[in-house]
Protein backbone atom coordinates (compact mmCIF):
# COMPACT_ATOMS: atom_id res chain seq x y z
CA UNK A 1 -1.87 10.02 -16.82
CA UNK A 2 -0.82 8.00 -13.72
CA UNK A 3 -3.11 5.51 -12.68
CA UNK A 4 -3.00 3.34 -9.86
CA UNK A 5 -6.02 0.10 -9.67
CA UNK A 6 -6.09 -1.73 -6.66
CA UNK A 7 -7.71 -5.40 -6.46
CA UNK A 8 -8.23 -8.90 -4.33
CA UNK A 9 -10.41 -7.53 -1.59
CA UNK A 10 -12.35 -9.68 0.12
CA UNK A 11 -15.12 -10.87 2.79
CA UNK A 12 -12.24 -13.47 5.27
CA UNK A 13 -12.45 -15.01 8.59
CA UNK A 14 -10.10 -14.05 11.02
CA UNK A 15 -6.87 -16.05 10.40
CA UNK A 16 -7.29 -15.91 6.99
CA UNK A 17 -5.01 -14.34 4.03
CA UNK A 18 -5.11 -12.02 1.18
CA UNK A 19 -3.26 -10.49 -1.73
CA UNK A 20 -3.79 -7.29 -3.01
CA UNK A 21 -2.44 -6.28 -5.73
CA UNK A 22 -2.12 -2.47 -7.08
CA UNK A 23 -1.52 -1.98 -10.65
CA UNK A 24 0.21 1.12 -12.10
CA UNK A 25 0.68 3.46 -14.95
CA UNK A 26 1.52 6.75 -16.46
CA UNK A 27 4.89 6.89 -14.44
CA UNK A 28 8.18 5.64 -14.29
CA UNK A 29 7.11 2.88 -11.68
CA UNK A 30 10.74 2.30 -10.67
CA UNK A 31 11.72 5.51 -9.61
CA UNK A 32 8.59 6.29 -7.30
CA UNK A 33 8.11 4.38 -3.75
CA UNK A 34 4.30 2.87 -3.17
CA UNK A 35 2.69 2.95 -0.10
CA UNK A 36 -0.82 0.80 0.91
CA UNK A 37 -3.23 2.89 3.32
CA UNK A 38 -6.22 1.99 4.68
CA UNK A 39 -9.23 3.80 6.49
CA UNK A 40 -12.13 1.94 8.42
CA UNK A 41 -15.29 3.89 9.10
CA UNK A 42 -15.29 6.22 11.46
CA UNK A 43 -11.08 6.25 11.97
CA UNK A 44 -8.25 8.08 10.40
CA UNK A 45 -6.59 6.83 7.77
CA UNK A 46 -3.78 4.67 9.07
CA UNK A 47 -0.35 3.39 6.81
CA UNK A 48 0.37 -0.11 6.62
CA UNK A 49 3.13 -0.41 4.02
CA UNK A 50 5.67 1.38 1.93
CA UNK A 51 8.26 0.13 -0.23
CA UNK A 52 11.19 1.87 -1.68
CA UNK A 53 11.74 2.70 -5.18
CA UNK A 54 13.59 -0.30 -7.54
CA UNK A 55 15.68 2.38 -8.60
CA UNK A 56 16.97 3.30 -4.78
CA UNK A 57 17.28 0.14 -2.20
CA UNK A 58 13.26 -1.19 -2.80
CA UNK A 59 13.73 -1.14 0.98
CA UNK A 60 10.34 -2.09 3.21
CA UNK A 61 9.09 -0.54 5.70
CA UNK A 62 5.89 -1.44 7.90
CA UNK A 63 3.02 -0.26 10.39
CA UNK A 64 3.32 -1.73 14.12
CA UNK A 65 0.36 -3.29 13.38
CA UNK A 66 1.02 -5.52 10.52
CA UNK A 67 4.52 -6.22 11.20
CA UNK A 68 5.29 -10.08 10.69
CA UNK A 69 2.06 -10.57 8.96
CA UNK A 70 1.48 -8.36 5.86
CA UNK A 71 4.69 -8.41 2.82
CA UNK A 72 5.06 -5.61 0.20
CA UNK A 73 6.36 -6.53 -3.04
CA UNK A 74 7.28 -5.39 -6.05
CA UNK A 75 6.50 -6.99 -9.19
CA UNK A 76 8.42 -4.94 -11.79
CA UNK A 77 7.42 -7.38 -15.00
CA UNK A 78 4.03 -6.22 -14.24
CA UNK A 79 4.37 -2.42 -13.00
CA UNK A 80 2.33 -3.76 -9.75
CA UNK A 81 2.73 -3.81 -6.41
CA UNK A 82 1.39 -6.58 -4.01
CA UNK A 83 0.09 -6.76 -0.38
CA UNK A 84 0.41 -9.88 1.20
CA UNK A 85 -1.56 -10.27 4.40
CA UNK A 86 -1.90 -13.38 6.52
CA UNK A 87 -3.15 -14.25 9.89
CA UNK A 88 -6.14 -11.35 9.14
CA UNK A 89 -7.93 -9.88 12.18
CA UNK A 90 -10.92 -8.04 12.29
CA UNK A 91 -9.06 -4.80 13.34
CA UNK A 92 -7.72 -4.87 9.62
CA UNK A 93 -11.15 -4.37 8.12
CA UNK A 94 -10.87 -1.44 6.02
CA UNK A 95 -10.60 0.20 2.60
CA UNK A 96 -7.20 -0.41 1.29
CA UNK A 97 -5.87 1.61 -1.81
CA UNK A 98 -2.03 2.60 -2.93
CA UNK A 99 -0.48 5.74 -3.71
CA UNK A 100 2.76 6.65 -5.41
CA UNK A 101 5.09 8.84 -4.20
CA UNK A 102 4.28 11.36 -7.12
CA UNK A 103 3.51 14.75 -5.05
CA UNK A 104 6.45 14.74 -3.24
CA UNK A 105 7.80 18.68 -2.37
CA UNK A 106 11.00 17.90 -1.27
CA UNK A 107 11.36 15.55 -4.61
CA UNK A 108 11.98 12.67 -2.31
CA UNK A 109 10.33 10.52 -4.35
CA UNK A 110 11.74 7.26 -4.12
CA UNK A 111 11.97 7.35 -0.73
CA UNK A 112 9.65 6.04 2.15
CA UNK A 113 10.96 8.79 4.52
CA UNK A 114 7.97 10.33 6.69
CA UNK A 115 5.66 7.27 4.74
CA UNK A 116 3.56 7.51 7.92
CA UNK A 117 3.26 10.54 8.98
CA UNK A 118 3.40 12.53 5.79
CA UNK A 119 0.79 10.82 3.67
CA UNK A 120 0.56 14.22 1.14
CA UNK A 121 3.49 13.32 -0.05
CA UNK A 122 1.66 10.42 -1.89
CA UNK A 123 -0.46 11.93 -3.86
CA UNK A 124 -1.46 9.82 -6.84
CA UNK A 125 -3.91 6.70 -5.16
CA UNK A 126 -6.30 4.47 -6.49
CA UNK A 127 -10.09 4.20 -5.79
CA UNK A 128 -9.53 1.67 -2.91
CA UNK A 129 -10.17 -1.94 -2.37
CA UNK A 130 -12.28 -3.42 0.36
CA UNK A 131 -10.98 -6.10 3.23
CA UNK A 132 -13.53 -7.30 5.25
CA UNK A 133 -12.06 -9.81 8.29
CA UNK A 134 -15.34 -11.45 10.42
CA UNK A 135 -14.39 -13.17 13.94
């Protein structure tokens, strides 16, 4: 069964930082690209991160938005994959959960290609974690 937990939400002031980490299961973690969503209330869902299966390049790929401030990482010892976010604004409050690349139609799964605009293509995700960034 694949599984994907996310964790390390938290209540920061604006500036701060935050890891979140997304632990996996049930697949063959290096041969799948992850991708970190979030959704605030009341908005669409909006990508922030995807990063490349091990097995392909692990290449990285961000949202406009988070550019120069959040890092995706693999941590392949551990099946996880980590969200590092610094200089936090209050725009970034949110849910945040993962997904793996699992659903893909095309088979394109270790690939970030379309990570954006094609978020079906994820479809294994975890319950979510919450960021909340106060000014």
């Amino acid at each position: 069964e694949v599984q994907l937990v996310e964790s390390g939400g938290a209540s920061v002031q604006a500036g701060g930082s935050l890891r979140l980490s997304c632990a996996t299961s049930g697949f063959a973690f290096e041969d799948y690209s992850i991708a970190w969503f979030r959704q605030a209330p009341g908005k669409e869902r909006e990508g922030v991160a995807c990063i490349s299966g091990a097995s392909y390049d692990d290449s990285t790929y961000y949202a406009d938005s988070v550019k120069d401030r959040f890092t995706v990482s693999r941590d392949n010892a551990k099946n996880a994959v980590n969200l590092q976010m610094k200089n936090l604004r209050p725009e970034d409050t949110a849910v945040y959960y993962c997904a793996a690349r699992t659903e893909d139609p095309d088979r394109l799964f270790r690939h970030c290609t379309h990570w954006e605009t094609q978020p079906f293509r994820f479809g294994s995700r975890g319950q979510g974690t919450q960021v909340t960034v106060s000014s």
